[in-house]
C-alpha atoms as a PDB file:
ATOM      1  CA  UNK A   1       0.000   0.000   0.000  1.00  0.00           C
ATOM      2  CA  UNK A   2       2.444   2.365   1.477  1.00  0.00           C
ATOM      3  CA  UNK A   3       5.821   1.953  -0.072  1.00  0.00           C
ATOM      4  CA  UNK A   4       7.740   3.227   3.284  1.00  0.00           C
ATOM      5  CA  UNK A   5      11.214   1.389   4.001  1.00  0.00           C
ATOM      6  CA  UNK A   6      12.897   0.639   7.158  1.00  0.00           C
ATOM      7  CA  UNK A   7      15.105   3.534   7.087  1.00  0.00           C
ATOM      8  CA  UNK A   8      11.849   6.041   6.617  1.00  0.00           C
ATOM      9  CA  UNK A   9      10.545   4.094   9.626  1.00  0.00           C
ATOM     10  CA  UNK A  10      13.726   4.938  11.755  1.00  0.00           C
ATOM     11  CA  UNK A  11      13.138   8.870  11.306  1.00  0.00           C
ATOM     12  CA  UNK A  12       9.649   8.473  11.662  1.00  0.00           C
ATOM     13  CA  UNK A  13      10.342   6.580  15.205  1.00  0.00           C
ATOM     14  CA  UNK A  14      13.054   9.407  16.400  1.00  0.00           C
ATOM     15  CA  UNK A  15      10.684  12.397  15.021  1.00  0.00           C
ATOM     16  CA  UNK A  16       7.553  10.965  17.331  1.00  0.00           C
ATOM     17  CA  UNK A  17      10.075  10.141  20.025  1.00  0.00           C
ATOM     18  CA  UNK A  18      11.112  13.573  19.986  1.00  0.00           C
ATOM     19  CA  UNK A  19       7.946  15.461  19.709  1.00  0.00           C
ATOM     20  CA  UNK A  20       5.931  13.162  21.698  1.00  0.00           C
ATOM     21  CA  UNK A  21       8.254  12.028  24.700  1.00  0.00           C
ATOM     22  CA  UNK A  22       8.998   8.688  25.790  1.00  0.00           C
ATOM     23  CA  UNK A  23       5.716   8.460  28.297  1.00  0.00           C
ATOM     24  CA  UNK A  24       3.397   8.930  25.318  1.00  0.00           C
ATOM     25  CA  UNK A  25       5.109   7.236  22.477  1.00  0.00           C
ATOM     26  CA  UNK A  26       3.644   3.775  23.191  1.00  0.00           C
ATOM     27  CA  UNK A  27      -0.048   5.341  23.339  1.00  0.00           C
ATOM     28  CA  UNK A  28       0.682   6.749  20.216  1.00  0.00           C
ATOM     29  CA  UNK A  29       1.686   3.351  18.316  1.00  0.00           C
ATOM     30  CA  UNK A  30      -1.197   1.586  19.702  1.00  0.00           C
ATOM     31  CA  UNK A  31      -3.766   4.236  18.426  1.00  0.00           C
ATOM     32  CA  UNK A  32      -1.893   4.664  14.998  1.00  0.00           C
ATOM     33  CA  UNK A  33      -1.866   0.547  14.587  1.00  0.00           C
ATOM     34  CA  UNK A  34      -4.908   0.408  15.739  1.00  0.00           C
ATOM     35  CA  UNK A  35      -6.270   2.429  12.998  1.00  0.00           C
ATOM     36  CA  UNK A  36      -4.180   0.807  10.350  1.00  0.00           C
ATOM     37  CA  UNK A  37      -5.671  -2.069  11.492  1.00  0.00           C
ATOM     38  CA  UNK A  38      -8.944  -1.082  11.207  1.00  0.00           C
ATOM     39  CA  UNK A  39      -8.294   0.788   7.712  1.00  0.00           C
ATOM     40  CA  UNK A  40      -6.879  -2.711   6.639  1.00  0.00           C
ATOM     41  CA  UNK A  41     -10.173  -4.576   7.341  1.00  0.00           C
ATOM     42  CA  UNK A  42     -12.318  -2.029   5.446  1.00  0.00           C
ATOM     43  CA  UNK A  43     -10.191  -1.808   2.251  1.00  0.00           C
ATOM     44  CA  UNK A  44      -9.715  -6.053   2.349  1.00  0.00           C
ATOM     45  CA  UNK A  45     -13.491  -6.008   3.121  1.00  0.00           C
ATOM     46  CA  UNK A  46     -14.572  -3.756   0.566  1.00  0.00           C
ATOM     47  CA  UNK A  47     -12.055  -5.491  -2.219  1.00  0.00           C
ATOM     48  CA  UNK A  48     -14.179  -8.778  -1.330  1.00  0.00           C
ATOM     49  CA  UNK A  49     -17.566  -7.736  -1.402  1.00  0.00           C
ATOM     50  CA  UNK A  50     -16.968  -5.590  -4.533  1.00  0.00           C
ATOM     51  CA  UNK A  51     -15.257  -9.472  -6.007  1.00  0.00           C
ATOM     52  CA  UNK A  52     -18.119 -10.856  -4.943  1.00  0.00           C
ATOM     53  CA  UNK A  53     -20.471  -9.239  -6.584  1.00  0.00           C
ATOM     54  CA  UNK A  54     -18.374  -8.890 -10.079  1.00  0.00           C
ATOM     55  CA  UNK A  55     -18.338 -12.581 -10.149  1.00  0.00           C
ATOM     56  CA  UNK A  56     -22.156 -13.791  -9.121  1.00  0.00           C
ATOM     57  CA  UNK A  57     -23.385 -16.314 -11.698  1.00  0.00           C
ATOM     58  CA  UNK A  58     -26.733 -16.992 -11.299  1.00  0.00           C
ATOM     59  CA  UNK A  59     -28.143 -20.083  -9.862  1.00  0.00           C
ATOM     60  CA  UNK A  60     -29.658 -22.950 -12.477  1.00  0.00           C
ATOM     61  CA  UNK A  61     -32.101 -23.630  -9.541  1.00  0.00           C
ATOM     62  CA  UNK A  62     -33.246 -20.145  -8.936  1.00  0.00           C
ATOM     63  CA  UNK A  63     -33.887 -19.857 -12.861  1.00  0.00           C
ATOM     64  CA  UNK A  64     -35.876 -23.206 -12.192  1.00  0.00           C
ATOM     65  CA  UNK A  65     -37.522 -21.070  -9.377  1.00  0.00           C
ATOM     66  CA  UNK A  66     -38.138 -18.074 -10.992  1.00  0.00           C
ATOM     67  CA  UNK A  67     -39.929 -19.673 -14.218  1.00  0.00           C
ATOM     68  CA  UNK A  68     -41.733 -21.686 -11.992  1.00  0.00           C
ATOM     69  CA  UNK A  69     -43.058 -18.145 -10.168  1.00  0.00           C
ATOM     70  CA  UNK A  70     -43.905 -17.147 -13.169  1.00  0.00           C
ATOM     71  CA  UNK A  71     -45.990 -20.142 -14.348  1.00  0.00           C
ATOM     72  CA  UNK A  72     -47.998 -19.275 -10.831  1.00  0.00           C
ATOM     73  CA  UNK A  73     -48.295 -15.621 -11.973  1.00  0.00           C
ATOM     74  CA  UNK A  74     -49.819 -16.571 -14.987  1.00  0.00           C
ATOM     75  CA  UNK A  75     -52.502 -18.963 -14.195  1.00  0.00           C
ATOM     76  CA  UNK A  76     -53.167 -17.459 -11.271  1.00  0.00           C
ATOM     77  CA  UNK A  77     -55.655 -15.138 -12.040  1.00  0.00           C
ATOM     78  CA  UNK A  78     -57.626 -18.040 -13.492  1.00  0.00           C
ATOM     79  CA  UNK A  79     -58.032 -19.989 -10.633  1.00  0.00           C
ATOM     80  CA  UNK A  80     -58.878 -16.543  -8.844  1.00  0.00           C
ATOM     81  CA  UNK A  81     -61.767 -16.231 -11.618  1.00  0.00           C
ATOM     82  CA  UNK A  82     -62.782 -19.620 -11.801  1.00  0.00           C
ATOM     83  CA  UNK A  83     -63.265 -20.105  -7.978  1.00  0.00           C
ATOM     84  CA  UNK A  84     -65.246 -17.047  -7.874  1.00  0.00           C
ATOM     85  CA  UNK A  85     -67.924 -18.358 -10.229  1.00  0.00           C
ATOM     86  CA  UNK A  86     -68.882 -21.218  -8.047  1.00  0.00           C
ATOM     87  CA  UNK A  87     -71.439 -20.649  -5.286  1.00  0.00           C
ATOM     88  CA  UNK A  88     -69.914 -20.445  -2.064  1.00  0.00           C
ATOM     89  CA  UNK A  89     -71.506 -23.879   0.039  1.00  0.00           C
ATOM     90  CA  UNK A  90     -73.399 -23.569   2.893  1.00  0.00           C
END
């Protein structure tokens, strides 16, 4: 992601150290990995669900399904029509 080296991770370290002070420095790393922890999860989450959905391929059963639904939808109002024209029984 970040193309830092170990040697821009030295000065990094001594800059903090000196502007932050030895009693707050280890706060400091645990907040800032913290959040490149959590940043992590979101962009590896994100990169999955967005694979996820580039590669759905339809289901043969849920075509099966779906033309079957349709088949219902059809005929449907038939049976609606023809059940209505029979007297009710007492």
């Amino acid at each position: 992601m970040f193309d830092i080296g170990f040697w821009e991770l030295i000065i990094i370290s001594i800059i903090a150290l000196l502007v932050m002070g030895p009693e707050k420095l280890p706060g400091l790393i645990r907040d800032v990995s913290k959040w490149a922890r959590t940043i992590r999860r979101f962009v590896t989450e994100t990169r999955n669900e967005i694979e996820r959905e580039l590669t759905f391929e339809p289901d043969k059963d849920l075509s099966a399904r779906i033309s079957e639904l349709d088949d219902l939808v059809k005929h449907a109002p038939d049976r609606i029509i023809s059940s209505e024209d029979t007297p009710p029984e007492k």
